[in-house]
PDB file of N, CA and C in Angstrom:
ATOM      1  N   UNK A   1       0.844  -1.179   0.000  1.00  0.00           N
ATOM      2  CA  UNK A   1       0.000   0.000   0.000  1.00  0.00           C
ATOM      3  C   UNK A   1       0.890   1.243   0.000  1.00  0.00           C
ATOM      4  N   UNK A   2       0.734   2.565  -0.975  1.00  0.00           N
ATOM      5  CA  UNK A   2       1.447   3.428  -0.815  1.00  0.00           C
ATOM      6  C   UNK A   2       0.774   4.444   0.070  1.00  0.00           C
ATOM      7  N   UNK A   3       2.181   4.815   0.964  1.00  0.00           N
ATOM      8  CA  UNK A   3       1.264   6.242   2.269  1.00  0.00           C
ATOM      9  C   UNK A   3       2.062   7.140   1.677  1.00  0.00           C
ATOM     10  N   UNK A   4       1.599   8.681   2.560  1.00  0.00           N
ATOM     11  CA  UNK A   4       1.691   9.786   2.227  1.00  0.00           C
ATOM     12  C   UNK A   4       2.624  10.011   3.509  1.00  0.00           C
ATOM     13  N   UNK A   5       4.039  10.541   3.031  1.00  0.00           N
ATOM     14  CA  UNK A   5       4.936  10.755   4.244  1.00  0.00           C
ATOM     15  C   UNK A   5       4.299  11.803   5.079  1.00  0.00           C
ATOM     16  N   UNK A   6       4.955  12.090   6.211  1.00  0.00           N
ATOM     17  CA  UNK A   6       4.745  13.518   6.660  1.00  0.00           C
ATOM     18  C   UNK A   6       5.778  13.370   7.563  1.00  0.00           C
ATOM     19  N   UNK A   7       6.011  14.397   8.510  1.00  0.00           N
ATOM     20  CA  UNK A   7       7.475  14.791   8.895  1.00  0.00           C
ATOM     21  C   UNK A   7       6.636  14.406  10.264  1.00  0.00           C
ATOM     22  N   UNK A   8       7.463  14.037  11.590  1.00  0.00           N
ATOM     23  CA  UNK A   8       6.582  13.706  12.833  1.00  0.00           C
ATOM     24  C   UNK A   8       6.736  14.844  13.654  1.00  0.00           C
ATOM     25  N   UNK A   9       7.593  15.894  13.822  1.00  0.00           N
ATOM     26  CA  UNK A   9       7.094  17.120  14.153  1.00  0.00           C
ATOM     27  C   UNK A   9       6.523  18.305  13.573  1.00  0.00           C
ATOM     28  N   UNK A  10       6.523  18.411  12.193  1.00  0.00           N
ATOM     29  CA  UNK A  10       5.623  19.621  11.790  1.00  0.00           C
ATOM     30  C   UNK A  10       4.202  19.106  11.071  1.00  0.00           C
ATOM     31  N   UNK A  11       4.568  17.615  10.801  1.00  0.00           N
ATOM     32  CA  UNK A  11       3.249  16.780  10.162  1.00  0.00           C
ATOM     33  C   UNK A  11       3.235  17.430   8.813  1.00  0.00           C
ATOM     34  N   UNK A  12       4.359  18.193   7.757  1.00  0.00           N
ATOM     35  CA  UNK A  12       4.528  18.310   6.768  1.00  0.00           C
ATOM     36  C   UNK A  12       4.244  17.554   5.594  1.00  0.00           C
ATOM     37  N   UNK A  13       4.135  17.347   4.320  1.00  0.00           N
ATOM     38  CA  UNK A  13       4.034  16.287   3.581  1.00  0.00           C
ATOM     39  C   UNK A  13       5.273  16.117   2.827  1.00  0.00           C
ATOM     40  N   UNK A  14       5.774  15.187   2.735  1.00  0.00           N
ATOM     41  CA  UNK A  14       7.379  14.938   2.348  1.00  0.00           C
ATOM     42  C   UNK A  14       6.952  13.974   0.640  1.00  0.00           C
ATOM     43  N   UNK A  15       6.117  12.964   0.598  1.00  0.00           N
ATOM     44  CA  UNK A  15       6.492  12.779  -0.700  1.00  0.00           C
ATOM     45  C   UNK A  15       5.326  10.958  -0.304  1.00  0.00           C
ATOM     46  N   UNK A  16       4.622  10.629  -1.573  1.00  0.00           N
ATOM     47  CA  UNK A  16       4.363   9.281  -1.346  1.00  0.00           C
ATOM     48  C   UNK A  16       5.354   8.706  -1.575  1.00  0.00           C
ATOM     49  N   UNK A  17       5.535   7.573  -0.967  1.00  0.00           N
ATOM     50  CA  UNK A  17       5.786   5.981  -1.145  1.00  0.00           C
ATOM     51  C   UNK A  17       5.981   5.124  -0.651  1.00  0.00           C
ATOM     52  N   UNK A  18       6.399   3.949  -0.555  1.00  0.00           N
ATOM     53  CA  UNK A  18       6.228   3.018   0.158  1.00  0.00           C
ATOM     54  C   UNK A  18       7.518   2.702   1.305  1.00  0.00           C
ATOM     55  N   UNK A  19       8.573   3.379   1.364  1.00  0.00           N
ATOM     56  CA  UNK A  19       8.806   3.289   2.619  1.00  0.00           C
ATOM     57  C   UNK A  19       9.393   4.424   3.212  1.00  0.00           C
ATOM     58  N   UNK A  20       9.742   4.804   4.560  1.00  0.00           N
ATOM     59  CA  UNK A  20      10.024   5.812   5.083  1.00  0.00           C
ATOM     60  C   UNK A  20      11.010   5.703   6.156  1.00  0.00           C
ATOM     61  N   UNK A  21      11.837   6.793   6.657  1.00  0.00           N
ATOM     62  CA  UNK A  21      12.757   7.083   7.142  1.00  0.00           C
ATOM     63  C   UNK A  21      12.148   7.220   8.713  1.00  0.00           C
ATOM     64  N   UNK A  22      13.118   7.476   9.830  1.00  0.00           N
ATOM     65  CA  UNK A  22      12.620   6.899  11.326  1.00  0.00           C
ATOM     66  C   UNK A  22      11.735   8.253  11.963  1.00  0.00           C
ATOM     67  N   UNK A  23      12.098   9.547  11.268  1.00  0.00           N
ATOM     68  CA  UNK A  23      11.750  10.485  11.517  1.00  0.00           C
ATOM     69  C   UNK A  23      10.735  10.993  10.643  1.00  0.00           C
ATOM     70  N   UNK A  24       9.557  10.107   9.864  1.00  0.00           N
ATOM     71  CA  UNK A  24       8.751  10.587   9.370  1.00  0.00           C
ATOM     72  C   UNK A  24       7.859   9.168   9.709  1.00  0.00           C
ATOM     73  N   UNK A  25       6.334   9.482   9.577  1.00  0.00           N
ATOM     74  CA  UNK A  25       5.197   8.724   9.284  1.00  0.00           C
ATOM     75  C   UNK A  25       4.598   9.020   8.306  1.00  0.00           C
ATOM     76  N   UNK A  26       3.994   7.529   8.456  1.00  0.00           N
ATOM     77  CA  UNK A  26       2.988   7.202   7.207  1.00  0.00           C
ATOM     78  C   UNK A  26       1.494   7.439   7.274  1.00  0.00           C
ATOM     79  N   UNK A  27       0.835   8.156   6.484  1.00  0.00           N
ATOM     80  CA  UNK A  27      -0.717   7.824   6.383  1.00  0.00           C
ATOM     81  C   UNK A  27      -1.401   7.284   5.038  1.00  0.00           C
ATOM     82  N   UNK A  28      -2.479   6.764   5.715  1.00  0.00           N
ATOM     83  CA  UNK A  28      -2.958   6.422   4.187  1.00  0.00           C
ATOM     84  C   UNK A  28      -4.069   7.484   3.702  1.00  0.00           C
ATOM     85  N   UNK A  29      -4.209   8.598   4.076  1.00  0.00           N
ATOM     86  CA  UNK A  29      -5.284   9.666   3.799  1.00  0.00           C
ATOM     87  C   UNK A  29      -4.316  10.665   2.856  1.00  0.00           C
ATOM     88  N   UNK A  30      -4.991  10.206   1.621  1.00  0.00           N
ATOM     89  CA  UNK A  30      -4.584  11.431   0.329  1.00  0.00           C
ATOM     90  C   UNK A  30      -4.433  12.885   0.889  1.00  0.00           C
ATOM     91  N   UNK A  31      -3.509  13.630   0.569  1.00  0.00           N
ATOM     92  CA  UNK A  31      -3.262  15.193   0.303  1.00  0.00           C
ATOM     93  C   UNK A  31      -4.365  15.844   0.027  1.00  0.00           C
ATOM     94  N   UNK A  32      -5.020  16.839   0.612  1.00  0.00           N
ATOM     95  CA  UNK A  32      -6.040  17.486  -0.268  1.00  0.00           C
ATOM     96  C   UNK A  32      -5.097  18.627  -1.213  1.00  0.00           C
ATOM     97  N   UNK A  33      -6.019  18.215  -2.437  1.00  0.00           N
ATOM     98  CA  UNK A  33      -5.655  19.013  -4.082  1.00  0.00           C
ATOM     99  C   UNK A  33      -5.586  20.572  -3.704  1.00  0.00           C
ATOM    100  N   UNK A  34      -4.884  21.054  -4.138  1.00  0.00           N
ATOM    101  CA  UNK A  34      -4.586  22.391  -4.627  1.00  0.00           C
ATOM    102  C   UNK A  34      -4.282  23.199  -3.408  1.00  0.00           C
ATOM    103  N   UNK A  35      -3.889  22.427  -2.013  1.00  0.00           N
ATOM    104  CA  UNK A  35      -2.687  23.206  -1.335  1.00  0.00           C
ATOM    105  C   UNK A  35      -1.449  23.384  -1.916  1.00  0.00           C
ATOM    106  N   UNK A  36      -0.909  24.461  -1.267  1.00  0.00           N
ATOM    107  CA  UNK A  36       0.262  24.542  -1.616  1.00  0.00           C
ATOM    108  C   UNK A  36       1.446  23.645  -1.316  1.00  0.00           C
ATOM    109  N   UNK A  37       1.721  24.043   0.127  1.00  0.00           N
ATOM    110  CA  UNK A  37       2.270  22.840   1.559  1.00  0.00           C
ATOM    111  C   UNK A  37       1.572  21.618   2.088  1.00  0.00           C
ATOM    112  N   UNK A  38       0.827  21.232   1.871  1.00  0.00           N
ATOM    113  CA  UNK A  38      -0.164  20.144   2.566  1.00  0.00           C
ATOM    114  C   UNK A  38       0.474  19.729   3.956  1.00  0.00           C
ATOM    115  N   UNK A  39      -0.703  19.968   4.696  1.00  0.00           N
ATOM    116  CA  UNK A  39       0.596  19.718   6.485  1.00  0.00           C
ATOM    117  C   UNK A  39      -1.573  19.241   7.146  1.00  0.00           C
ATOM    118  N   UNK A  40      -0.741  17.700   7.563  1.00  0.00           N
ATOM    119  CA  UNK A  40      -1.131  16.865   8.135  1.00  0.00           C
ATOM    120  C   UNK A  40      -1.444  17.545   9.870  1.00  0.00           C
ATOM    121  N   UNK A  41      -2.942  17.884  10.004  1.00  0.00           N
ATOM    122  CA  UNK A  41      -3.259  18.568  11.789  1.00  0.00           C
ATOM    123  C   UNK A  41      -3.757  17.402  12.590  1.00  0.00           C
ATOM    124  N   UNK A  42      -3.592  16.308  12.194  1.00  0.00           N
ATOM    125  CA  UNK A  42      -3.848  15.009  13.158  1.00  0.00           C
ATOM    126  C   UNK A  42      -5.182  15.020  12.508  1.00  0.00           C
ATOM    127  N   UNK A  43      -5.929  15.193  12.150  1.00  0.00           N
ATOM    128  CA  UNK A  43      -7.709  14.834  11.527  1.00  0.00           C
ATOM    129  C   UNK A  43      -7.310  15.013  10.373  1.00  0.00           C
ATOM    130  N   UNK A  44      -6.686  16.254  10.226  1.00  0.00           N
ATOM    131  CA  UNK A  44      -7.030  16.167   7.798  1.00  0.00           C
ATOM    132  C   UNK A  44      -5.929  17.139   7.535  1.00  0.00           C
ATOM    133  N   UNK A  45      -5.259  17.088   5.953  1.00  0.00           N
ATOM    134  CA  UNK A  45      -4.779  18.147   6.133  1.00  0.00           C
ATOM    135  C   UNK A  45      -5.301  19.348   5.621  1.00  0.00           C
ATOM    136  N   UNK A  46      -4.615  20.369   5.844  1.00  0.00           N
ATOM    137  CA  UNK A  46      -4.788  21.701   5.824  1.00  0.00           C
ATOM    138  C   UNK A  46      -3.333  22.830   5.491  1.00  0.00           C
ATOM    139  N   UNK A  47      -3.272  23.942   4.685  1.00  0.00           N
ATOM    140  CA  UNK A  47      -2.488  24.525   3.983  1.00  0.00           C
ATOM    141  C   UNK A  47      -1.289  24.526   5.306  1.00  0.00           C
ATOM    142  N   UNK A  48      -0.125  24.394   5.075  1.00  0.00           N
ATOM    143  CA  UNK A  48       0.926  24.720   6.058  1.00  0.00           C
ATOM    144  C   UNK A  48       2.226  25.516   5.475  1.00  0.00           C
ATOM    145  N   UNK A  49       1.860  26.310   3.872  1.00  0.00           N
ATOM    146  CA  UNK A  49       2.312  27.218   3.694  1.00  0.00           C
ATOM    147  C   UNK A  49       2.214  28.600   4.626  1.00  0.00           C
ATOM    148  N   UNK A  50       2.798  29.088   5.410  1.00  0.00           N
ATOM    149  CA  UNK A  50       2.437  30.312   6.146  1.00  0.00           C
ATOM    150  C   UNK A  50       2.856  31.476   5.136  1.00  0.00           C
ATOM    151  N   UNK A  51       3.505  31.485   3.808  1.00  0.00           N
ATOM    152  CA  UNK A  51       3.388  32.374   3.114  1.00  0.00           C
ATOM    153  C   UNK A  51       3.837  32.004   1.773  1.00  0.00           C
ATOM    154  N   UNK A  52       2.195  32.116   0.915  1.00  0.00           N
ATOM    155  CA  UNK A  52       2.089  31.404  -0.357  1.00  0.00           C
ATOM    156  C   UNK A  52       3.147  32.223  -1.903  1.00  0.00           C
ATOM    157  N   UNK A  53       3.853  32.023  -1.963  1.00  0.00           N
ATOM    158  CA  UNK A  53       4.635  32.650  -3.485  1.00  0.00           C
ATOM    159  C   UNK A  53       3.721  33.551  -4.451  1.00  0.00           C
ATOM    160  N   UNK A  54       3.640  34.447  -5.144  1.00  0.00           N
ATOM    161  CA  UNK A  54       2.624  35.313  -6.018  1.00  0.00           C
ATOM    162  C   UNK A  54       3.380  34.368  -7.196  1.00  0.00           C
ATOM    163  N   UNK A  55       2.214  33.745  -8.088  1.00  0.00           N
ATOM    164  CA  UNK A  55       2.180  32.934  -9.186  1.00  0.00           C
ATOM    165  C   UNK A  55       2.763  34.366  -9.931  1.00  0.00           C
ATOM    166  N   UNK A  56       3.593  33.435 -10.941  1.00  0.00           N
ATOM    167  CA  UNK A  56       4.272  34.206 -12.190  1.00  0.00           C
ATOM    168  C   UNK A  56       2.767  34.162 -13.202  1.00  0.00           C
ATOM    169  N   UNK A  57       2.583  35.447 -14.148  1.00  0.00           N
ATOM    170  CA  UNK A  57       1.777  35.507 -14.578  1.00  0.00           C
ATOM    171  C   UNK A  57       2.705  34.656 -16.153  1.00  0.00           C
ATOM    172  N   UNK A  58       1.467  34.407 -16.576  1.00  0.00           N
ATOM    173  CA  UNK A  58       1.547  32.665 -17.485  1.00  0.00           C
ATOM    174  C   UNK A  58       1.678  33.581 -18.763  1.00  0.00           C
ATOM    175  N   UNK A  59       2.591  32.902 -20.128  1.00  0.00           N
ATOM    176  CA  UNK A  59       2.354  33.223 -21.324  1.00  0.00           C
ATOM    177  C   UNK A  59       0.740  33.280 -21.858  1.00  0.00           C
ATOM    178  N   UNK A  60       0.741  34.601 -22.536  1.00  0.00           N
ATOM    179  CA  UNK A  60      -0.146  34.503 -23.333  1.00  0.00           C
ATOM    180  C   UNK A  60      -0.235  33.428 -24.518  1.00  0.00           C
ATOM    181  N   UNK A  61      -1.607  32.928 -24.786  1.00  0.00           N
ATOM    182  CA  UNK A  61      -2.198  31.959 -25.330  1.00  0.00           C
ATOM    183  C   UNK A  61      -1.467  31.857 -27.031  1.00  0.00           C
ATOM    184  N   UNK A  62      -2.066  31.037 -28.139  1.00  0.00           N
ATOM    185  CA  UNK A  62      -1.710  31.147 -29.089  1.00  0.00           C
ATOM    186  C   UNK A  62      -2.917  32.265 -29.702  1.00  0.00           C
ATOM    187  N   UNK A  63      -3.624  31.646 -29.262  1.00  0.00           N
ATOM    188  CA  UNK A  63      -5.138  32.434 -29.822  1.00  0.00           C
ATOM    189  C   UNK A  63      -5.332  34.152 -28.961  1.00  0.00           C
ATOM    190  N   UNK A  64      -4.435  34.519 -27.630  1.00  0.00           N
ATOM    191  CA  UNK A  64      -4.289  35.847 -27.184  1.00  0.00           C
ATOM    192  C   UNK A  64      -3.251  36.564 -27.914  1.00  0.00           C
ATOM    193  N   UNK A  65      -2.321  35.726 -28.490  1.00  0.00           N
ATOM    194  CA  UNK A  65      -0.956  36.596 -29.409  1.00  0.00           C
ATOM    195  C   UNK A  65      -1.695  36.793 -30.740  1.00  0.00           C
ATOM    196  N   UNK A  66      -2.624  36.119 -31.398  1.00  0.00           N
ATOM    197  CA  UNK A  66      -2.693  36.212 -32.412  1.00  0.00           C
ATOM    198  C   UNK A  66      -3.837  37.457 -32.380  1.00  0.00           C
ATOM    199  N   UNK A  67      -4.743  37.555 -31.413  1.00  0.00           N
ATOM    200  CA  UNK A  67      -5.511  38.709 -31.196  1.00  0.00           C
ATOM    201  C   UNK A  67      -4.734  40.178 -31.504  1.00  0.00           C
ATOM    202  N   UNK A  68      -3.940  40.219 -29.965  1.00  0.00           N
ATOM    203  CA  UNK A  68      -2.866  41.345 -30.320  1.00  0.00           C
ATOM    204  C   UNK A  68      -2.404  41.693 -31.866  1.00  0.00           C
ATOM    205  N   UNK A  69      -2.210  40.430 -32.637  1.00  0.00           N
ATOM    206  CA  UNK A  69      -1.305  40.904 -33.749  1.00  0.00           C
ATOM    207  C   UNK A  69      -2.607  41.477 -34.534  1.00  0.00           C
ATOM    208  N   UNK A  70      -3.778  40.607 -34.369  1.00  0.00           N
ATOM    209  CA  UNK A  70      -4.979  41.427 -35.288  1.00  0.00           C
ATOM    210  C   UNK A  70      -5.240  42.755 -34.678  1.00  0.00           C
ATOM    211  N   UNK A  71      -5.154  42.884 -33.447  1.00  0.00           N
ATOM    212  CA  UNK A  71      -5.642  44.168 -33.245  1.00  0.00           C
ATOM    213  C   UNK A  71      -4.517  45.614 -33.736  1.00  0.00           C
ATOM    214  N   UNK A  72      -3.239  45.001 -33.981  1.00  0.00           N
ATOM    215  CA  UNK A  72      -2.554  46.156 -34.293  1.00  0.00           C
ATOM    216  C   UNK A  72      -2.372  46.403 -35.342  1.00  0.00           C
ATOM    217  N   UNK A  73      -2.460  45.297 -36.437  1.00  0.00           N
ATOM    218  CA  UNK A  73      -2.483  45.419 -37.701  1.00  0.00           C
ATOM    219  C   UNK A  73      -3.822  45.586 -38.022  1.00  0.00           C
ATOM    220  N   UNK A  74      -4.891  45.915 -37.111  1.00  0.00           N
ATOM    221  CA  UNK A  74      -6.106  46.818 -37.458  1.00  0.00           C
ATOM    222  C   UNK A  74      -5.892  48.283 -37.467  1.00  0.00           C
ATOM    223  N   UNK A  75      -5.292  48.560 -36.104  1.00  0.00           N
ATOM    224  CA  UNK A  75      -5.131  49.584 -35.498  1.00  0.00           C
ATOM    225  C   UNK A  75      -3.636  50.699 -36.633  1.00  0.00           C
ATOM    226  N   UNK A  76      -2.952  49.645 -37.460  1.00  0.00           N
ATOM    227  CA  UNK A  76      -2.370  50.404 -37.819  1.00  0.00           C
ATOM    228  C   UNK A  76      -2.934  50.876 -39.519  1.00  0.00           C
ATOM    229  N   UNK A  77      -3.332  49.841 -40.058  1.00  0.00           N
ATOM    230  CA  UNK A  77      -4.904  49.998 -41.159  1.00  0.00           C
ATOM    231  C   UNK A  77      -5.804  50.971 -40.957  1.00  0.00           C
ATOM    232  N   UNK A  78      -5.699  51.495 -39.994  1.00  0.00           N
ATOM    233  CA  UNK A  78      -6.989  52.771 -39.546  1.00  0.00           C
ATOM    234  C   UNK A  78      -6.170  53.947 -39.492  1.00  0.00           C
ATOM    235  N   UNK A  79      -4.766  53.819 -39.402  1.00  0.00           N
ATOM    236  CA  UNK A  79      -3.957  55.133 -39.429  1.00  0.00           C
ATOM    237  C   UNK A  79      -3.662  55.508 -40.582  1.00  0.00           C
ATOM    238  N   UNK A  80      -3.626  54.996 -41.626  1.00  0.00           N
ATOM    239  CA  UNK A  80      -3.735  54.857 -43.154  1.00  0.00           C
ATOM    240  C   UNK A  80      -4.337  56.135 -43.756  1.00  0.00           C
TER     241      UNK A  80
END
C-alpha cells in the first residue's frame, strides 16, 4: 500500500511511497488538491504554507498573441 509521508514534528508532507525514514510517518489519507504545503493537523490536512509565493503571470495563449497581432495590424490599417 502506498502512504503519504509527513514529517513527525511539523506533520509536513514529504512525498508518497512506500517506505520511510525513522523520523517521518505514514498515512494512508490522500493530500487534499490544490494546497500549496499540505501539512497533516492530526484529523485532515490543511495549507501549512504560512506564506504562499505570487504565481508568475503565465504566457499569453496562441489564440491571445494572435488577437494582439490582429488588433494592431487593425489599429495600424486605420492610421492609413
Amino acid at each position: 500500500m502506498k502512504l503519504y509521508r509527513i514529517t513527525n514534528q511539523e506533520g509536513l508532507f514529504l512525498r508518497d511511497d512506500f517506505t520511510w525514514e525513522e523520523h517521518e510517518i505514514g498515512l494512508d489519507v490522500v493530500p487534499a488538491q490544490g494546497l500549496y504545503q499540505p501539512k497533516w493537523n492530526g484529523t485532515e490536512w490543511v495549507e501549512g504554507a504560512t506564506e504562499i509565493p505570487k504565481q508568475q503571470p503565465s504566457e499569453p495563449s496562441i489564440e491571445e498573441r494572435l488577437q494582439a497581432l490582429e488588433q494592431l495590424e487593425l489599429e495600424r490599417m486605420l492610421e492609413l
